[in-house]
PDB file of N, CA and C in Angstrom:
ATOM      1  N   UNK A   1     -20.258 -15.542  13.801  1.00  0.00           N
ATOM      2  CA  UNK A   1     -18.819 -15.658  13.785  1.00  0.00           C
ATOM      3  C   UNK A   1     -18.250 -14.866  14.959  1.00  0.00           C
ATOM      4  N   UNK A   2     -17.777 -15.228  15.411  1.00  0.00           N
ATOM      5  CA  UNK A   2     -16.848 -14.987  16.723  1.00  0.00           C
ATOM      6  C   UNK A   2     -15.348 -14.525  16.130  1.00  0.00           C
ATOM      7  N   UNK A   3     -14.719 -12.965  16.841  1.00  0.00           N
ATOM      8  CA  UNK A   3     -13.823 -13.000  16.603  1.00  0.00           C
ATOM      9  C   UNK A   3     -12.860 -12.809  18.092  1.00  0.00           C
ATOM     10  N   UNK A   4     -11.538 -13.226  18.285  1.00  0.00           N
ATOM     11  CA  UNK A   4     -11.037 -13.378  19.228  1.00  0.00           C
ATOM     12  C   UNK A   4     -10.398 -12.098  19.065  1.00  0.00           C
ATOM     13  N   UNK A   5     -10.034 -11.005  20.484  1.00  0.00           N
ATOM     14  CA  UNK A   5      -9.909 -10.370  21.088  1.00  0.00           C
ATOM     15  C   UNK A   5      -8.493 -10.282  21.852  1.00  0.00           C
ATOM     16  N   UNK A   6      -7.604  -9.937  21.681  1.00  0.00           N
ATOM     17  CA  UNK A   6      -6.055  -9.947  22.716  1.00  0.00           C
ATOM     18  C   UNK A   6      -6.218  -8.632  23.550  1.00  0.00           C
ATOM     19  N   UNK A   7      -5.927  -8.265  24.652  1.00  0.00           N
ATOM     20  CA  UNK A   7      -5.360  -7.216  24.846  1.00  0.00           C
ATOM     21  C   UNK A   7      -3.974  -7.031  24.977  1.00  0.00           C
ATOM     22  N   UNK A   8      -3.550  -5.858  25.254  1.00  0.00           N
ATOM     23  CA  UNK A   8      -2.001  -5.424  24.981  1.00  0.00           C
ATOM     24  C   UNK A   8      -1.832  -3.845  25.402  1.00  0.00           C
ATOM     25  N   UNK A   9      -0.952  -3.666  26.638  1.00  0.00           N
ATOM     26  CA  UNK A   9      -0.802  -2.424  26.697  1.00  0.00           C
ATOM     27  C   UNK A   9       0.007  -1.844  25.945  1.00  0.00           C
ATOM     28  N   UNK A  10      -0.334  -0.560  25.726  1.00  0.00           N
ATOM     29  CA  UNK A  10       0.156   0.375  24.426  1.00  0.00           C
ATOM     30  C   UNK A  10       0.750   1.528  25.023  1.00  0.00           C
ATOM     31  N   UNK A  11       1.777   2.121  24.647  1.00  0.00           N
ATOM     32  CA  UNK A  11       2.428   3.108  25.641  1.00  0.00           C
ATOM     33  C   UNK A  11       2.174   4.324  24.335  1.00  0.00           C
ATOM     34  N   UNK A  12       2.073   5.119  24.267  1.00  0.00           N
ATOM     35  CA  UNK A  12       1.872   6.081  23.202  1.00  0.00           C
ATOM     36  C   UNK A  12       2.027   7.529  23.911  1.00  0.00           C
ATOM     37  N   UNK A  13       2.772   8.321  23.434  1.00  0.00           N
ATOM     38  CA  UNK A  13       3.420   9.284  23.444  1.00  0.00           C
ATOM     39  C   UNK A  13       2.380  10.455  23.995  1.00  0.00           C
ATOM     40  N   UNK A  14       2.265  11.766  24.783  1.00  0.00           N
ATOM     41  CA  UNK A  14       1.029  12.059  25.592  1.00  0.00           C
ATOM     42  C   UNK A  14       0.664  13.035  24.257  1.00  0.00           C
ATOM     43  N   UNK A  15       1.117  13.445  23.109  1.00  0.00           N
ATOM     44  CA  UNK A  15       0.742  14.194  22.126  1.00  0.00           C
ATOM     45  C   UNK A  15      -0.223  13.168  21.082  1.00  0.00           C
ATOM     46  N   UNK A  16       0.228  11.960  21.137  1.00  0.00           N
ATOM     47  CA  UNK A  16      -0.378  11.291  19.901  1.00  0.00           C
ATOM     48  C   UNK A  16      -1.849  11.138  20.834  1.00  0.00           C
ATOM     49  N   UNK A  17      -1.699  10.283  21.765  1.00  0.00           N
ATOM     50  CA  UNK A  17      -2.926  10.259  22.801  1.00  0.00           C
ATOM     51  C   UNK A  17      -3.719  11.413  22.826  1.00  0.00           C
ATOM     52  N   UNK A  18      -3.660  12.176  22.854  1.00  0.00           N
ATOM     53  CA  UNK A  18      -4.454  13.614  22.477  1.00  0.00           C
ATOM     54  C   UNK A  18      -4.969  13.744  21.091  1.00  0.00           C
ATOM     55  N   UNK A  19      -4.214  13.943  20.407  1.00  0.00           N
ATOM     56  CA  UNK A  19      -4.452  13.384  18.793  1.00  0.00           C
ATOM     57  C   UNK A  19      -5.766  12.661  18.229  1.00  0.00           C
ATOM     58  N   UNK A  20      -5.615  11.568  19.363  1.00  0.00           N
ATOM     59  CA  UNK A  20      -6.049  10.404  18.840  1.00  0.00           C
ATOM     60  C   UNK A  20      -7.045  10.453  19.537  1.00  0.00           C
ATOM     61  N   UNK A  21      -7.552  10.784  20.532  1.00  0.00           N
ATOM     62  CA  UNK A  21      -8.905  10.935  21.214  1.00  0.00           C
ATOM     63  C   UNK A  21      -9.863  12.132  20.745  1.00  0.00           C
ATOM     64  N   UNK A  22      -8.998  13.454  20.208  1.00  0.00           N
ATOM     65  CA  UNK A  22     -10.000  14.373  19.401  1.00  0.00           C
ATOM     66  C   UNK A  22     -10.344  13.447  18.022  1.00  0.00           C
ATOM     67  N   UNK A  23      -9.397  12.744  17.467  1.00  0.00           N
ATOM     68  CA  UNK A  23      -9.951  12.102  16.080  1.00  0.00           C
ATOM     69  C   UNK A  23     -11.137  10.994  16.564  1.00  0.00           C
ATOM     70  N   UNK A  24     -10.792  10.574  17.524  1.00  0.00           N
ATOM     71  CA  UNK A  24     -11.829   9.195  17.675  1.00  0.00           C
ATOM     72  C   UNK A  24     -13.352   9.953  17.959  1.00  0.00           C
ATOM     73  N   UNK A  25     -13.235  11.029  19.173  1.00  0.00           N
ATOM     74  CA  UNK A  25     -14.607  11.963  18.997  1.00  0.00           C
ATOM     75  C   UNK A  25     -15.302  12.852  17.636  1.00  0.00           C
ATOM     76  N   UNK A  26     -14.488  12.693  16.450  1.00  0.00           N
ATOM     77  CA  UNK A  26     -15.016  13.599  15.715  1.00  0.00           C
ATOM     78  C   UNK A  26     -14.927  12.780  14.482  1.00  0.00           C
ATOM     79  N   UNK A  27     -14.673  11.455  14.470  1.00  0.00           N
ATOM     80  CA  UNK A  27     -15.153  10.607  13.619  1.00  0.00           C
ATOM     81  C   UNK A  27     -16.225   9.456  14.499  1.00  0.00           C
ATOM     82  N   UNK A  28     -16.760   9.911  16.023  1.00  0.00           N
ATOM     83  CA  UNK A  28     -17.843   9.454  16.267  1.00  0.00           C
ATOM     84  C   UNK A  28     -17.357   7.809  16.721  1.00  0.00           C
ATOM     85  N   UNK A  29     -16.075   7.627  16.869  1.00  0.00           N
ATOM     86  CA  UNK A  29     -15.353   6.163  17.322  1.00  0.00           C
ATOM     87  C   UNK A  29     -14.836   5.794  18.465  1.00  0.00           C
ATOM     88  N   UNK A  30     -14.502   4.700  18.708  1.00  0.00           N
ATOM     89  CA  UNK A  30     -13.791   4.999  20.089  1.00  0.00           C
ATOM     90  C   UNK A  30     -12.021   5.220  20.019  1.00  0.00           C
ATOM     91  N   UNK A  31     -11.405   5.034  20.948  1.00  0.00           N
ATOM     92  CA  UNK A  31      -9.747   5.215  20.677  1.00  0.00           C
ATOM     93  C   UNK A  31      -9.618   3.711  19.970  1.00  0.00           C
ATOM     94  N   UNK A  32     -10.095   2.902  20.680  1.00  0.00           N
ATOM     95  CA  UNK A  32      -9.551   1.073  20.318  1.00  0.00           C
ATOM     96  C   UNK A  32     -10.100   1.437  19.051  1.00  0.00           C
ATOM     97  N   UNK A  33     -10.969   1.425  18.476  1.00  0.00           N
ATOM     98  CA  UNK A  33     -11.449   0.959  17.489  1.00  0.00           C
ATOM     99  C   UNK A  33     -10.358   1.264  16.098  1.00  0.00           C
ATOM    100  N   UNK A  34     -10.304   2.989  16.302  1.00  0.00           N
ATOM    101  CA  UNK A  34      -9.544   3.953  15.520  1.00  0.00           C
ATOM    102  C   UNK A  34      -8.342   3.202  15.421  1.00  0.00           C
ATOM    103  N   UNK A  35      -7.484   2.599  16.600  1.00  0.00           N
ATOM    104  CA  UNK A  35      -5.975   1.783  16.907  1.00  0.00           C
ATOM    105  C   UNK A  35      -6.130   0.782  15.878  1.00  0.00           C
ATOM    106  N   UNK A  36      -7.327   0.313  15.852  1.00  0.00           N
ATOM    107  CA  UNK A  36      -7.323  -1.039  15.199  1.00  0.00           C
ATOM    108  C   UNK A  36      -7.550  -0.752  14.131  1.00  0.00           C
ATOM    109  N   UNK A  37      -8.361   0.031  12.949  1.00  0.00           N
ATOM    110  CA  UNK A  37      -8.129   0.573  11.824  1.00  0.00           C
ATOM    111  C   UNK A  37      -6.957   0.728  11.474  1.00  0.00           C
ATOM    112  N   UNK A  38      -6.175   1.660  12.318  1.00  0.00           N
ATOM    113  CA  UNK A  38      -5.133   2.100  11.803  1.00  0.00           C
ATOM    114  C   UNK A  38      -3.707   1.017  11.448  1.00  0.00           C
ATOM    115  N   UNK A  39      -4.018   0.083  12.744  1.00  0.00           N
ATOM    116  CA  UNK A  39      -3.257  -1.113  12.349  1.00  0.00           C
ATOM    117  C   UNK A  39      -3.230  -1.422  11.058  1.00  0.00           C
ATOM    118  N   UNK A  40      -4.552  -2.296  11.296  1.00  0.00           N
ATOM    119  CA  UNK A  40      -4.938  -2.945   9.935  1.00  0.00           C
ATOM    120  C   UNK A  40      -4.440  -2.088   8.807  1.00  0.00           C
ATOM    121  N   UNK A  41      -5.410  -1.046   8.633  1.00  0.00           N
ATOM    122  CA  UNK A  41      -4.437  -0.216   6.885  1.00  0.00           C
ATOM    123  C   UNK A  41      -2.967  -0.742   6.653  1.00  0.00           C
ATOM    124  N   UNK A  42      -2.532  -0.686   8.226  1.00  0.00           N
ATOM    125  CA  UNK A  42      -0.679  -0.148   7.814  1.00  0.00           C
ATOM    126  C   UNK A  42      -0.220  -1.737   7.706  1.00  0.00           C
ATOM    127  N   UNK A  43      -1.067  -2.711   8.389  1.00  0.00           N
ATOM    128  CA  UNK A  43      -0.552  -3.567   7.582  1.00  0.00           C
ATOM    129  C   UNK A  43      -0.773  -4.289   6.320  1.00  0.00           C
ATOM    130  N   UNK A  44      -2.180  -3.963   5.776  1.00  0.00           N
ATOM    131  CA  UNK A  44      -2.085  -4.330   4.522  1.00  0.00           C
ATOM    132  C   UNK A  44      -1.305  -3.094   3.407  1.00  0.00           C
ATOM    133  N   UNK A  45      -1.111  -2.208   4.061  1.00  0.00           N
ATOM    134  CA  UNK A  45       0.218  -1.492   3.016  1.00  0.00           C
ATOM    135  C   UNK A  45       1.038  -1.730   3.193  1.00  0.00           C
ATOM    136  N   UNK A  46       1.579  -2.191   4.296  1.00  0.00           N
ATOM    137  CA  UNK A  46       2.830  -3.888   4.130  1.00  0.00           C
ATOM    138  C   UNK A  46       2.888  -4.223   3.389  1.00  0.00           C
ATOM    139  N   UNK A  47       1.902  -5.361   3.361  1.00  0.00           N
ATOM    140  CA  UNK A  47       1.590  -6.362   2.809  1.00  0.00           C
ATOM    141  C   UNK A  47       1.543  -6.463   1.166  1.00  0.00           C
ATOM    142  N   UNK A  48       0.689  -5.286   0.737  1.00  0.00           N
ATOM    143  CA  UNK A  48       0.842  -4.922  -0.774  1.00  0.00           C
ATOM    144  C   UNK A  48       2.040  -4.997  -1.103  1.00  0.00           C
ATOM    145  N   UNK A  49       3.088  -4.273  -0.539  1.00  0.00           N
ATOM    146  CA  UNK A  49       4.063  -3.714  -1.038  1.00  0.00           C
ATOM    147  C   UNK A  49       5.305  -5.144  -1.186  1.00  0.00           C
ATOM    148  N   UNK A  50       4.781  -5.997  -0.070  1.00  0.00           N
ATOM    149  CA  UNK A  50       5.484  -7.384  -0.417  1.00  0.00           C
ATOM    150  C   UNK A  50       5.076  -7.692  -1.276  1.00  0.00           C
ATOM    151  N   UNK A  51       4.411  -8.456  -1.638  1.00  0.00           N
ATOM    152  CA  UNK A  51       3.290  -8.701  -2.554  1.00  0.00           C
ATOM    153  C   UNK A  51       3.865  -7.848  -4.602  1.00  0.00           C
ATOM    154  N   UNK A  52       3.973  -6.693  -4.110  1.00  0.00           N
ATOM    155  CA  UNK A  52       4.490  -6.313  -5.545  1.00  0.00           C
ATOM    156  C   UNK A  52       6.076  -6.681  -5.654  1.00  0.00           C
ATOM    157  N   UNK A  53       6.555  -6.446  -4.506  1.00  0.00           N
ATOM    158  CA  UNK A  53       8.259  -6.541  -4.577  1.00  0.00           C
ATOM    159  C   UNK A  53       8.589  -7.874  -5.140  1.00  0.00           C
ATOM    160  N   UNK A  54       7.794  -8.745  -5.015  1.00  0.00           N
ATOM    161  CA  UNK A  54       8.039 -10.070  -5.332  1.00  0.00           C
ATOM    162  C   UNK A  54       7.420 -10.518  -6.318  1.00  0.00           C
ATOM    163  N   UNK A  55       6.145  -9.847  -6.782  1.00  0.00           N
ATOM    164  CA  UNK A  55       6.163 -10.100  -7.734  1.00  0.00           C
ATOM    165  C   UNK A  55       6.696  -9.375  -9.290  1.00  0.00           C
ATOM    166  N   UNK A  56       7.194  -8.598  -8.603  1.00  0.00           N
ATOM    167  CA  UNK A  56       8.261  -7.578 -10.049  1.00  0.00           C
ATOM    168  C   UNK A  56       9.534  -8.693  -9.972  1.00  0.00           C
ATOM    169  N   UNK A  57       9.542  -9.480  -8.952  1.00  0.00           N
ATOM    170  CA  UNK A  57      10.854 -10.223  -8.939  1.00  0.00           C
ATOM    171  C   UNK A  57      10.886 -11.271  -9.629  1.00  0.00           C
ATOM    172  N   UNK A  58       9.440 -12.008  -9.879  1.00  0.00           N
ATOM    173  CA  UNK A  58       9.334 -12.717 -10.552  1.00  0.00           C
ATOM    174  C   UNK A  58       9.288 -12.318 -12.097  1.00  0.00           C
ATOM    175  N   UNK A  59       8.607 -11.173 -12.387  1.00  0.00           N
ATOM    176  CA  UNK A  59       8.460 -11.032 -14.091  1.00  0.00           C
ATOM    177  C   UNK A  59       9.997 -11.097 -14.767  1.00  0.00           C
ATOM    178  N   UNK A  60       9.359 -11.253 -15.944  1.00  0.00           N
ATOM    179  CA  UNK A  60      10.374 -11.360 -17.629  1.00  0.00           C
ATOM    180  C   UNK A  60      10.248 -10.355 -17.980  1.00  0.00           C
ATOM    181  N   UNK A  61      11.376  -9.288 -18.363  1.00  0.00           N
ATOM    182  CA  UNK A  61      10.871  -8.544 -19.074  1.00  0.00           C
ATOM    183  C   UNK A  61      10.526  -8.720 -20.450  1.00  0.00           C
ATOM    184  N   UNK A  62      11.321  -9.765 -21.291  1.00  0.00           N
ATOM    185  CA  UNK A  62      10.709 -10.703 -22.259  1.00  0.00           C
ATOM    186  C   UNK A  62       9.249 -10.832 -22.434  1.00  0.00           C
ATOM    187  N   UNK A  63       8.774 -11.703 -21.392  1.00  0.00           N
ATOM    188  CA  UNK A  63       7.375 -11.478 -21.411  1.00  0.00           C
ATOM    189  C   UNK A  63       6.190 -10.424 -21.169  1.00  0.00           C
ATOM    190  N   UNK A  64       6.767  -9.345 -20.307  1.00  0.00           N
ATOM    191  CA  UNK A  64       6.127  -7.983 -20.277  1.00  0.00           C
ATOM    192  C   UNK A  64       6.048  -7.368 -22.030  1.00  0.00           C
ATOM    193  N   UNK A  65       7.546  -7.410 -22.562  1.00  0.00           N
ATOM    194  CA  UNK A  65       7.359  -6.770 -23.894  1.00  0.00           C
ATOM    195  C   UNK A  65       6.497  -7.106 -25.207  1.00  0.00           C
ATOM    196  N   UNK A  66       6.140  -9.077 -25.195  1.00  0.00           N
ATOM    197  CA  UNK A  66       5.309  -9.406 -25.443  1.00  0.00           C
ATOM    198  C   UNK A  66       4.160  -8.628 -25.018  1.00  0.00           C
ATOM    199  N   UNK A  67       3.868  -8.951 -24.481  1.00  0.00           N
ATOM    200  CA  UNK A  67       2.331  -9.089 -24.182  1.00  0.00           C
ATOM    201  C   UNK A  67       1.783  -7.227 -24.452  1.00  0.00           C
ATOM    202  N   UNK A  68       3.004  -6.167 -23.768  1.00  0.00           N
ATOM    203  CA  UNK A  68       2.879  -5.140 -24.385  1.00  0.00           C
ATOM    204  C   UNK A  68       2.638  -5.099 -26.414  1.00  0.00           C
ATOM    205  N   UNK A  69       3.579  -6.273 -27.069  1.00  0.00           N
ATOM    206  CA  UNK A  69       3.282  -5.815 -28.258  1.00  0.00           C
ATOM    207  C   UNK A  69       1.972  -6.608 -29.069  1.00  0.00           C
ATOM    208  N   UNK A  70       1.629  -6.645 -28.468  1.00  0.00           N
ATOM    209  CA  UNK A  70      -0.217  -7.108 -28.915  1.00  0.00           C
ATOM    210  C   UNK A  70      -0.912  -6.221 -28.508  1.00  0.00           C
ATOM    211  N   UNK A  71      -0.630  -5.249 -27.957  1.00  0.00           N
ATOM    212  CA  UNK A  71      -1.372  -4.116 -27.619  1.00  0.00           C
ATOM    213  C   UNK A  71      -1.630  -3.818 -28.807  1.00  0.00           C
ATOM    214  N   UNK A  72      -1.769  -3.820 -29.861  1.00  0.00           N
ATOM    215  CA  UNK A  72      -1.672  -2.744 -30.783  1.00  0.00           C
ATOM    216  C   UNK A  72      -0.810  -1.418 -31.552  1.00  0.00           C
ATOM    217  N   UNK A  73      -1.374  -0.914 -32.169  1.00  0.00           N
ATOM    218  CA  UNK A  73      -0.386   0.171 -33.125  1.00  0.00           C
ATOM    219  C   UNK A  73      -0.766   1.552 -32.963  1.00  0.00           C
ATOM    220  N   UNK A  74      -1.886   1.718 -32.413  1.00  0.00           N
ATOM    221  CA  UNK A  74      -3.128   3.270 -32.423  1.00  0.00           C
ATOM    222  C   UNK A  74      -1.403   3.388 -30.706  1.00  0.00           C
ATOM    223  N   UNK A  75      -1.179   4.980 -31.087  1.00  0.00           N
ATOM    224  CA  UNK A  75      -0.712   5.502 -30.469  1.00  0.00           C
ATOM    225  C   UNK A  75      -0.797   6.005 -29.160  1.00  0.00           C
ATOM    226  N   UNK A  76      -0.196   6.015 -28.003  1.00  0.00           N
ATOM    227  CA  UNK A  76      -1.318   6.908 -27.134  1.00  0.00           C
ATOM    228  C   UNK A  76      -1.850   7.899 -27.090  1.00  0.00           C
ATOM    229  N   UNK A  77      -2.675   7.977 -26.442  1.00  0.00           N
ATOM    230  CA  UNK A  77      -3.351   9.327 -26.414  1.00  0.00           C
ATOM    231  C   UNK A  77      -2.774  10.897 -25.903  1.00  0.00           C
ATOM    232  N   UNK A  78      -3.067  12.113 -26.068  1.00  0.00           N
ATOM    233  CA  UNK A  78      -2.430  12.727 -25.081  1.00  0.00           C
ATOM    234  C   UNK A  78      -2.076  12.440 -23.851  1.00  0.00           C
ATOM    235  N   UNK A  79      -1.436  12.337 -23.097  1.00  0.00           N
ATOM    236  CA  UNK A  79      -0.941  12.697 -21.604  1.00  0.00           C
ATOM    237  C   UNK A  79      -1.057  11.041 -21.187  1.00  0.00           C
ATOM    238  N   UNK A  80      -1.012  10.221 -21.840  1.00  0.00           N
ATOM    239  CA  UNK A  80      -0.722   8.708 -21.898  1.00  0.00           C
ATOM    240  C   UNK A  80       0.412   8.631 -22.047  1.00  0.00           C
ATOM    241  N   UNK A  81       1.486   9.110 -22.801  1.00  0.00           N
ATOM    242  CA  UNK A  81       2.887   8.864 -23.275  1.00  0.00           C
ATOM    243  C   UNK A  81       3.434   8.772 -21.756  1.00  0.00           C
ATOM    244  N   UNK A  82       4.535   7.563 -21.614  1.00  0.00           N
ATOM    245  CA  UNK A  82       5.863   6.985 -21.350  1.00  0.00           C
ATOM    246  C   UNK A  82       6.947   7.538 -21.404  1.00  0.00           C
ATOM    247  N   UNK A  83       7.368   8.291 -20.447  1.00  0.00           N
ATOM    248  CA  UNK A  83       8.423   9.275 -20.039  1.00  0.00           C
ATOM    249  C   UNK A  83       9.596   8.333 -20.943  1.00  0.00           C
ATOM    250  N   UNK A  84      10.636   8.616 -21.273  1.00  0.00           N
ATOM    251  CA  UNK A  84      11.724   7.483 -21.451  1.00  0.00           C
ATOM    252  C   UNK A  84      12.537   7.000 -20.836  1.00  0.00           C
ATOM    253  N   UNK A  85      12.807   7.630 -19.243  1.00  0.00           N
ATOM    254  CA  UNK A  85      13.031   6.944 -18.097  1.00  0.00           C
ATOM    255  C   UNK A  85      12.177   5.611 -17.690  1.00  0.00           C
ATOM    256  N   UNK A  86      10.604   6.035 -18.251  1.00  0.00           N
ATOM    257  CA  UNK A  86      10.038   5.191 -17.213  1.00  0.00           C
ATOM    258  C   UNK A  86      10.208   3.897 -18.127  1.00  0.00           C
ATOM    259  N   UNK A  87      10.958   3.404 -19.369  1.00  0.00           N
ATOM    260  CA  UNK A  87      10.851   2.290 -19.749  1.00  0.00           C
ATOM    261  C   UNK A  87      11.356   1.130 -19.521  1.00  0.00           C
ATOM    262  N   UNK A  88      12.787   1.682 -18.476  1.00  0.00           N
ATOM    263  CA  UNK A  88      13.222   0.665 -17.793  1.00  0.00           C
ATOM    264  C   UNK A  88      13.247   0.951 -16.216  1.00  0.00           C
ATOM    265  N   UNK A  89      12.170   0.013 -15.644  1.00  0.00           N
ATOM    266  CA  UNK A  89      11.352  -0.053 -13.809  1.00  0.00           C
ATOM    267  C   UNK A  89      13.142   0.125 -13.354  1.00  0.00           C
ATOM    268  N   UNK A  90      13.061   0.709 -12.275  1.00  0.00           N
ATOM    269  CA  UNK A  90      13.822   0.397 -11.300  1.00  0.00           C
ATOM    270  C   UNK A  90      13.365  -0.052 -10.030  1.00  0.00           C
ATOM    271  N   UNK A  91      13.228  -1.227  -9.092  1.00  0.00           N
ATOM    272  CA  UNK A  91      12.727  -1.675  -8.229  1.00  0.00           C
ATOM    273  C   UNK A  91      14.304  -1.914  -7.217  1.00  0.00           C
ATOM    274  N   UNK A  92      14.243  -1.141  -5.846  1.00  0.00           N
ATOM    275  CA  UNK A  92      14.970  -1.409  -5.147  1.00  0.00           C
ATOM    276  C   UNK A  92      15.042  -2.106  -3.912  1.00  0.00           C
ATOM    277  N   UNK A  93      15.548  -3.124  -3.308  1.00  0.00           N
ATOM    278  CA  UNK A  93      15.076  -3.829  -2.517  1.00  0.00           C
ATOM    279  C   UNK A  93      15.812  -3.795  -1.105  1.00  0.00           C
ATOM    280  N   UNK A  94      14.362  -3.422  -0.445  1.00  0.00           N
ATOM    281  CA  UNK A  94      14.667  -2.798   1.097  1.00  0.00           C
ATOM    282  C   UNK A  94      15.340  -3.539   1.863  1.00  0.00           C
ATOM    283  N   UNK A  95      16.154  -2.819   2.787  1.00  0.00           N
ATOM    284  CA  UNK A  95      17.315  -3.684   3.683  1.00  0.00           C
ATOM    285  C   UNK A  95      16.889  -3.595   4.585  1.00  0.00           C
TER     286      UNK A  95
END
């Protein structure tokens, strides 16, 4: 499998560049490589975070409370308990 390759100059600040070349020597990497990790993470923590926003947008809470009450009757356990704030989500949506 072949993967395709872009380049792109990167202007980066002369502190992060420093930064980033002691980290790439002492995790044994190069600078590109480290760039491209770091991409990637930050965009699949994007990505998650779409991903939940939309899908909290879609739920019922109707159907959340279902499906919570088939859980059962056995109580929680210590340090399991449900603040009483936390019973109604607040999800705010980024501008």
């Amino acid at each position: 499998m072949t993967t395709k390759v872009s380049n792109y100059a990167l202007r980066l600040q002369t502190s992060l560049l420093a930064e980033l070349k002691k980290v790439a020597e002492q995790e044994s990497t190069s600078v590109n490589q480290l760039i491209n990790v770091a991409v990637a993470e930050k965009l699949a923590a994007l990505r998650t975070e779409t991903y939940f926003r939309e899908r909290v947008a879609r739920g019922e809470r109707k159907a959340f409370r279902r499906i919570l009450d088939k859980a059962g009757t056995e109580a929680p356990r210590p340090g399991d308990e449900l603040p009483d704030e936390s019973r109604t989500p607040q999800v705010t949506a980024k501008a």
